[in-house]
Protein backbone atom coordinates (compact mmCIF):
# COMPACT_ATOMS: atom_id res chain seq x y z
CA UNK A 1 74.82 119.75 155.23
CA UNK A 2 77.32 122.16 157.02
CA UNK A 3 79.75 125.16 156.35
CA UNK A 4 82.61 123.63 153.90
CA UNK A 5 85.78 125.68 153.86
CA UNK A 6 87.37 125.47 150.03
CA UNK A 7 90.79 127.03 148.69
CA UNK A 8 91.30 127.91 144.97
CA UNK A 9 94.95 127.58 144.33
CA UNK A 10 96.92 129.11 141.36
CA UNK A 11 100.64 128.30 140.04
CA UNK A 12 103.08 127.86 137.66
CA UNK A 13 103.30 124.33 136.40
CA UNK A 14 106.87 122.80 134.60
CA UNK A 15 106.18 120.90 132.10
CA UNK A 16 106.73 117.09 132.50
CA UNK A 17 108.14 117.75 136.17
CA UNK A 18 105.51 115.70 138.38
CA UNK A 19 107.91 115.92 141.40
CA UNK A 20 108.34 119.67 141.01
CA UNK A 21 104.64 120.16 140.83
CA UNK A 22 103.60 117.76 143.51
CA UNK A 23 106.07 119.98 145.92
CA UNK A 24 104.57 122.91 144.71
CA UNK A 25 100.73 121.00 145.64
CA UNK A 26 101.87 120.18 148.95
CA UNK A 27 103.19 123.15 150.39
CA UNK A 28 99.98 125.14 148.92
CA UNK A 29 97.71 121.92 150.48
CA UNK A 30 99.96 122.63 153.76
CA UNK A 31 99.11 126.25 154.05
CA UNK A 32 96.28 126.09 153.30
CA UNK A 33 95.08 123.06 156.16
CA UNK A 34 96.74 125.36 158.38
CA UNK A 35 94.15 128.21 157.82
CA UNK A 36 91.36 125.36 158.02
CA UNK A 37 90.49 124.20 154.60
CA UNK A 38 88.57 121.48 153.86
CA UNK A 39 89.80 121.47 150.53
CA UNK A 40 91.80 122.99 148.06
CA UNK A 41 91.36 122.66 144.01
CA UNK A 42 94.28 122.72 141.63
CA UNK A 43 94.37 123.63 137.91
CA UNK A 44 93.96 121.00 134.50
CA UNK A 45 96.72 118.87 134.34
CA UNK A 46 98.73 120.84 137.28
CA UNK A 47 100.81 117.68 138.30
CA UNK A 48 102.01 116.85 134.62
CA UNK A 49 101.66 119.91 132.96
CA UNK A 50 99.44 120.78 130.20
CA UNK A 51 100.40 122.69 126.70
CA UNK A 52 103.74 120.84 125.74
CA UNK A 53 101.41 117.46 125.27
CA UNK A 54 100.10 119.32 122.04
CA UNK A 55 103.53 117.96 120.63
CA UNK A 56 103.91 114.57 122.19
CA UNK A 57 103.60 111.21 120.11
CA UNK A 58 101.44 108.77 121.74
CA UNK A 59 104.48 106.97 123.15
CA UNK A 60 105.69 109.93 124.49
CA UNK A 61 102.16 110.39 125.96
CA UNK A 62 101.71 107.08 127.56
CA UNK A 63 105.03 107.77 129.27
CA UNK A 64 103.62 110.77 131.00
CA UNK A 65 100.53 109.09 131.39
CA UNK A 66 99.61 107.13 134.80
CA UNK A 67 96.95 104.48 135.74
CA UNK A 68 94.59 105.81 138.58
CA UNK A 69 94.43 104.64 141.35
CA UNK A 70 97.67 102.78 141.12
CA UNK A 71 99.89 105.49 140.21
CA UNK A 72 102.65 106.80 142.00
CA UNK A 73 100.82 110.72 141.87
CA UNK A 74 97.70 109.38 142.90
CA UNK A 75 100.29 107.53 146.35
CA UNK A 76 101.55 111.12 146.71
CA UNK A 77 98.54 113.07 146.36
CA UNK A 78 97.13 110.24 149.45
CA UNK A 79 99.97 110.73 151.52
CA UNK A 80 99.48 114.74 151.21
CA UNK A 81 95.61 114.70 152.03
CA UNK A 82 96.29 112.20 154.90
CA UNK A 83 99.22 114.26 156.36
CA UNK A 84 97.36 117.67 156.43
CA UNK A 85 93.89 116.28 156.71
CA UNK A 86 92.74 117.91 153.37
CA UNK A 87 90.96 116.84 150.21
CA UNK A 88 92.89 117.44 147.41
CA UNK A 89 91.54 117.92 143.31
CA UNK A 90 94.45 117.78 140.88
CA UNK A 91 94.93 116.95 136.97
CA UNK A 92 96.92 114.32 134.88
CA UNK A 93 97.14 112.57 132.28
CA UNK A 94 95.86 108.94 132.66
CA UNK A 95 96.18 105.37 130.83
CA UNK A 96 94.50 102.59 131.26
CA UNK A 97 95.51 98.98 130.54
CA UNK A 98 94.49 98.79 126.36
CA UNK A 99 96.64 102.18 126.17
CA UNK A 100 93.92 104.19 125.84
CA UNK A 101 94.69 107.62 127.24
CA UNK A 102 92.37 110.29 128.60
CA UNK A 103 92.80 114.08 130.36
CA UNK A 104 91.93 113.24 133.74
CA UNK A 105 90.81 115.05 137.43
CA UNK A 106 91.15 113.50 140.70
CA UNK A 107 90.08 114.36 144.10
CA UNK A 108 92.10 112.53 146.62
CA UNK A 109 91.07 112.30 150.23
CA UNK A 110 93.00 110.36 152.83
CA UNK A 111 91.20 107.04 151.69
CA UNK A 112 92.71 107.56 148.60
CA UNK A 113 90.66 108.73 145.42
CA UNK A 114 87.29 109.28 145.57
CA UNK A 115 85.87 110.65 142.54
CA UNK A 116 87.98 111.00 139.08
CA UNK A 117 86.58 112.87 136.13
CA UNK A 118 87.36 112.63 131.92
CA UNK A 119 87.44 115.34 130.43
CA UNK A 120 84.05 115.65 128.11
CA UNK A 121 85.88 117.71 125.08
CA UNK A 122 89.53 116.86 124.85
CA UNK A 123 91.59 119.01 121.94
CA UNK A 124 94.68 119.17 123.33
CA UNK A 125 96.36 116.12 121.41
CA UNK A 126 94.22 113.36 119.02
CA UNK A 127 95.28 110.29 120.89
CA UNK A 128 93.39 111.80 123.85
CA UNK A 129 90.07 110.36 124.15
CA UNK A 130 86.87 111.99 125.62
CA UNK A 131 85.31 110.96 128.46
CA UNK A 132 81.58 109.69 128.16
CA UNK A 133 80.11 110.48 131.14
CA UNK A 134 79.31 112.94 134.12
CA UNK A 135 81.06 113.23 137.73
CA UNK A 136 79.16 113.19 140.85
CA UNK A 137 80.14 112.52 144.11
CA UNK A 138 79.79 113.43 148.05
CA UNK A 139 82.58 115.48 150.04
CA UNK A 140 82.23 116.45 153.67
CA UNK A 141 78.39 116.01 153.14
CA UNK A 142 78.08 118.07 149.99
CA UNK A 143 77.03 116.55 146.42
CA UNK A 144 80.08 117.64 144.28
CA UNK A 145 80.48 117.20 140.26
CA UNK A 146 83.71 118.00 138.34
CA UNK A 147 84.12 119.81 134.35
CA UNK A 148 87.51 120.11 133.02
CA UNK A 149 88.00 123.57 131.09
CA UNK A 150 86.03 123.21 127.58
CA UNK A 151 83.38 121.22 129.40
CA UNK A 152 82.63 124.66 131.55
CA UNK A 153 81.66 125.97 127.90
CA UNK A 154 79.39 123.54 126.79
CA UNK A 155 76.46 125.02 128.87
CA UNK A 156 74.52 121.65 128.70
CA UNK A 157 77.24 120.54 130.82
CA UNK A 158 76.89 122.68 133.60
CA UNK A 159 72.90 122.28 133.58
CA UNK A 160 73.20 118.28 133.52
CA UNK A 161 75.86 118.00 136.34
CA UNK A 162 73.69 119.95 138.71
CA UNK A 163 70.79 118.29 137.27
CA UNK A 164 72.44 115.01 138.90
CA UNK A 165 72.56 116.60 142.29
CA UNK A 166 75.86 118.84 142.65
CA UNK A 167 75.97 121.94 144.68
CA UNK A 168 79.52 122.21 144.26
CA UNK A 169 81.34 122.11 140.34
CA UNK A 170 84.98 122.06 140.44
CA UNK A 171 86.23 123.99 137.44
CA UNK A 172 90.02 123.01 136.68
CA UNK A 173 91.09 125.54 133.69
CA UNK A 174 93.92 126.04 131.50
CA UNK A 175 92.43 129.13 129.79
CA UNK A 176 92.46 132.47 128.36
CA UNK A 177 95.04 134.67 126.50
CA UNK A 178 94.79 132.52 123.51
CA UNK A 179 94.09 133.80 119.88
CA UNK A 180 90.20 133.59 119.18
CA UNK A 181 88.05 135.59 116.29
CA UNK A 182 86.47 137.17 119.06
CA UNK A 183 87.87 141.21 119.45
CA UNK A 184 90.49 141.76 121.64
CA UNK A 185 91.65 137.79 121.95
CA UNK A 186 95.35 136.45 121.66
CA UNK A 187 98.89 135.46 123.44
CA UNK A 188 100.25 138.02 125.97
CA UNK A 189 103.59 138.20 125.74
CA UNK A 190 106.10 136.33 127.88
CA UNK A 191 108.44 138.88 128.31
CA UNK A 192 105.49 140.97 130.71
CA UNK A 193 105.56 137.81 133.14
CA UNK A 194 109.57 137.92 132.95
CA UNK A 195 109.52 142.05 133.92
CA UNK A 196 106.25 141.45 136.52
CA UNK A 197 108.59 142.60 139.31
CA UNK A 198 109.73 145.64 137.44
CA UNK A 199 106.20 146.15 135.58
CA UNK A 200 103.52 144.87 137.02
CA UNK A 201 100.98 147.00 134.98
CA UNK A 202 101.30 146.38 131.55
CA UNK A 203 101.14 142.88 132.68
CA UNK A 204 98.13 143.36 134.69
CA UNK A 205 96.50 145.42 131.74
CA UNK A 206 96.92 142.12 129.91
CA UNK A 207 95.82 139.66 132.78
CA UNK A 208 92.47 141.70 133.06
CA UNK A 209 91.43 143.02 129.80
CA UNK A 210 90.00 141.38 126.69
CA UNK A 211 92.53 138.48 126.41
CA UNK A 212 92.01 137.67 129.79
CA UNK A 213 89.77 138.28 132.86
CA UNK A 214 87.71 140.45 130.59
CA UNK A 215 86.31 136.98 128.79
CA UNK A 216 86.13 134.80 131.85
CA UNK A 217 83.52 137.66 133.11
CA UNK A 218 81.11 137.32 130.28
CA UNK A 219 80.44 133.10 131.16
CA UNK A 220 81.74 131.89 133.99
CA UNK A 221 79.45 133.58 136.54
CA UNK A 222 76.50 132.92 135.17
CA UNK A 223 77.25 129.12 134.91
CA UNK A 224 76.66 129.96 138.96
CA UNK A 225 73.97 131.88 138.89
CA UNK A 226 72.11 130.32 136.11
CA UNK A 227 72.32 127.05 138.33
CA UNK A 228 72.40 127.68 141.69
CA UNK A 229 75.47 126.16 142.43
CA UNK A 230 79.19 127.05 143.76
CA UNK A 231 81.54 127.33 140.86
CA UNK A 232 85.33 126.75 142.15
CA UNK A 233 87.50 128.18 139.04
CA UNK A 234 91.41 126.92 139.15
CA UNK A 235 93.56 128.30 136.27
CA UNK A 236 97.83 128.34 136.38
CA UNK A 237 99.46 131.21 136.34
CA UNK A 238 102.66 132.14 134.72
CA UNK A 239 103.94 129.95 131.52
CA UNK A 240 102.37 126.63 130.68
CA UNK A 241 105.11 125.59 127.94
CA UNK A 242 105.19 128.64 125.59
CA UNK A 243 101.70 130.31 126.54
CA UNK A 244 101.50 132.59 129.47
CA UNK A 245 98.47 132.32 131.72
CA UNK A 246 96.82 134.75 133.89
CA UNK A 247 95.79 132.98 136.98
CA UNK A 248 92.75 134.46 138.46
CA UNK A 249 91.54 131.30 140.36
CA UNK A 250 87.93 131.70 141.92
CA UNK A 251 84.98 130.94 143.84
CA UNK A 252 81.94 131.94 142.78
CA UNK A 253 78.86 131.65 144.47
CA UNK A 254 75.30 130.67 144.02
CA UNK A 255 74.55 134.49 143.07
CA UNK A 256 77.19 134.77 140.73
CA UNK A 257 79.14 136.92 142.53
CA UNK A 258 83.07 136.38 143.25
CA UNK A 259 83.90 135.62 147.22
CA UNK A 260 87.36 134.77 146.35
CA UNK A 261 89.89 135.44 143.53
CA UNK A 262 93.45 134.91 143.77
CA UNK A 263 95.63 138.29 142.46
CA UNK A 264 98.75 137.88 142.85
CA UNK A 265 101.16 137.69 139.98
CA UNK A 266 102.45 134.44 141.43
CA UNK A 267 101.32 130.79 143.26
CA UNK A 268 98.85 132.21 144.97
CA UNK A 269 95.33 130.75 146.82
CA UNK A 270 92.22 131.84 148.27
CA UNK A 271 89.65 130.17 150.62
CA UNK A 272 85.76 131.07 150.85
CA UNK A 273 83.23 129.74 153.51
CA UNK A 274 80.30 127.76 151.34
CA UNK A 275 77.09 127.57 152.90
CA UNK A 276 74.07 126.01 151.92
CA UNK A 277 71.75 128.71 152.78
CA UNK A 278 72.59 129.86 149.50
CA UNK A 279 71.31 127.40 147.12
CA UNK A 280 68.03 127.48 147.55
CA UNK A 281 67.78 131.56 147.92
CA UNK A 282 69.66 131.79 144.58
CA UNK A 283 67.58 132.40 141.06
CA UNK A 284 69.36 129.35 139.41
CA UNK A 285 67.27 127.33 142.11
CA UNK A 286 64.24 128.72 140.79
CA UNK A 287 64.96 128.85 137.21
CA UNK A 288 66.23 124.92 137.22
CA UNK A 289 62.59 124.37 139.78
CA UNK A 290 60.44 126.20 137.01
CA UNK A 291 61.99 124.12 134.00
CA UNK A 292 59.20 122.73 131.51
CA UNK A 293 61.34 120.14 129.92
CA UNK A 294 58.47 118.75 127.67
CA UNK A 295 59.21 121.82 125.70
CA UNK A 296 62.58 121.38 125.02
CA UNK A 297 63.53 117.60 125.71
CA UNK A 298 63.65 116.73 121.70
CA UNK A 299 65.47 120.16 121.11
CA UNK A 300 68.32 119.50 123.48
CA UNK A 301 68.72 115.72 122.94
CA UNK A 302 68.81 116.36 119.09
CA UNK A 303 71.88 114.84 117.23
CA UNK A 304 74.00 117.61 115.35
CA UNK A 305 77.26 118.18 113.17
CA UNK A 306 79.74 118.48 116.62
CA UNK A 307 82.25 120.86 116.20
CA UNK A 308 84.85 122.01 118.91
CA UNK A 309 87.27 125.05 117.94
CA UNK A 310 90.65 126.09 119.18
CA UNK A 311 92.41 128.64 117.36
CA UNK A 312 95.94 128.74 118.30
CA UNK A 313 96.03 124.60 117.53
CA UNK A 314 96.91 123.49 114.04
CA UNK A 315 94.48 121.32 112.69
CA UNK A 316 94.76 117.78 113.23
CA UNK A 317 92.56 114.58 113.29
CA UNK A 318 88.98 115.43 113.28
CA UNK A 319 89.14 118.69 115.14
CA UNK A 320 87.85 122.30 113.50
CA UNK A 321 90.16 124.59 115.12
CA UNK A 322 88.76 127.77 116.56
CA UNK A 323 88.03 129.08 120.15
């Protein structure tokens, strides 16, 4: 297994607009082949946009909706990786034949796609389904798994993927300054990311604390370190319909610590050299080596009352709405 050179990318989506954010994926994919990258990760749902499904019928939903591999993004996405020699992960939403429709993650190589993930917890809209299984698969020699957002929370998640061999968990996001019951939590206002230019500190102040930044620091690096494995973070940045998101995209590495974060108050995308030295000199190697799993196995694999929470969603379907 050799060096892999990975970009984080960060932007803001339009809603709907597939041919507006597939520009935007290329010229980022472009820039960031020219530096060398081996790959570069986009956010949850970055080529159909993400928040305004929350009001969509299921029509509306299977119009927006494509088949992988046949659709035309996934044809676009090709053409990109083959003409700047890059693997590329991006989000839609995808359909499949009995209408069924699922939130959906992609990494597209030149050979077209090579590994496509479900996402595990779906809450955005009820006629989303959940996916029932993990995502494992090999780029440029690394074992690489995939968790969309809410999956990242379920910690079980994390644990299993790398369980199944990955080194490498992509972590496409559409997160943070939402309302929660935790302190500090809710909606930054839009009119910050409308006077960035002209006040870029109240904004920042925003971005970083509690509703923001502030959170992702308390989980997301130890999901790294706790595992041993690279965590590449992707979250948009500017307004995703009516919420306004903070950006922040990431790599974090096998020790937890940050190599790469992107901080500009705009599109924006960083690149970190992976190595594999790392994995086996991290604690998360030793912790997942020193597992007793006759301990726990009955524990972990009990059945339970499921609940998922999103607070700034009105309750719908079966969903218990809370962060």
């Amino acid at each position: 297994m050799e060096n892999i050179k990975i970009t984080t990318a960060q932007f803001e989506s339009r809603s709907g607009d597939k041919g507006y954010n597939l520009a935007v994926i290329e010229r980022l994919a472009a820039e960031a082949a020219a530096e060398g990258s081996n790959v570069i990760a986009f956010h949850e749902c970055s080529i159909t946009g993400y928040t305004f499904a929350k009001d969509l019928s299921k029509k509306e939903l299977l119009n927006i909706a494509e088949f992988i591999p046949e659709g035309d993004s996934i044809e676009n996405l090709t053409e990109i990786a083959s003409e700047y020699n890059i693997a590329i992960l991006a989000g839609l939403f995808e359909k499949d034949r009995d209408n069924n429709i699922y939130k959906a993650h992609v990494c597209v190589t030149s050979q077209g796609v090579i590994a496509k993930h479900r996402k595990l917890h779906p809450f955005i809209n009820e006629n989303i389904l959940p996916g029932d299984s993990y995502t494992i698969f090999d780029l440029n020699g690394w074992k690489c798994g995939i968790l969309i957002c809410y999956d990242n929370n379920i910690l079980e998640n994390v644990r299993a993927t790398k369980l199944l061999g990955a080194d490498i968990i992509f972590m496409p996001h559409v997160t943070m300054c939402t309302p929660s019951d935790r302190p500090g939590a809710g909606f930054v206002d839009p009119k910050l990311w409308k006077n960035r230019e002209t006040d870029p500190t109240s904004l920042r102040q925003e971005f970083d604390g509690p509703k923001g930044r502030e959170w992702l620091m308390k989980w997301l690096p130890s999901r790294a370190h706790d595992n041993g494995i690279y965590a590449i973070f992707s979250n948009p940045i500017g307004m995703d319909h009516n919420q306004l998101k903070n950006g922040c995209s990431m790599i974090i590495d096998p020790y937890g610590d940050i190599i790469a974060e992107c901080r500009k108050l705009d599109a924006d995308y960083v690149t970190a050299l992976l190595t594999p030295s790392k994995l086996n000199q991290s604690g998360g190697y030793r912790y997942t080596m020193a597992r007793k799993p006759e301990l726990y196995r009955e524990i972990i694999g009990a059945p339970h009352d499921s609940l998922q929470k999103v607070a700034w969603m009105p309750s719908h379907g079966n969903i218990d709405q809370k962060e």
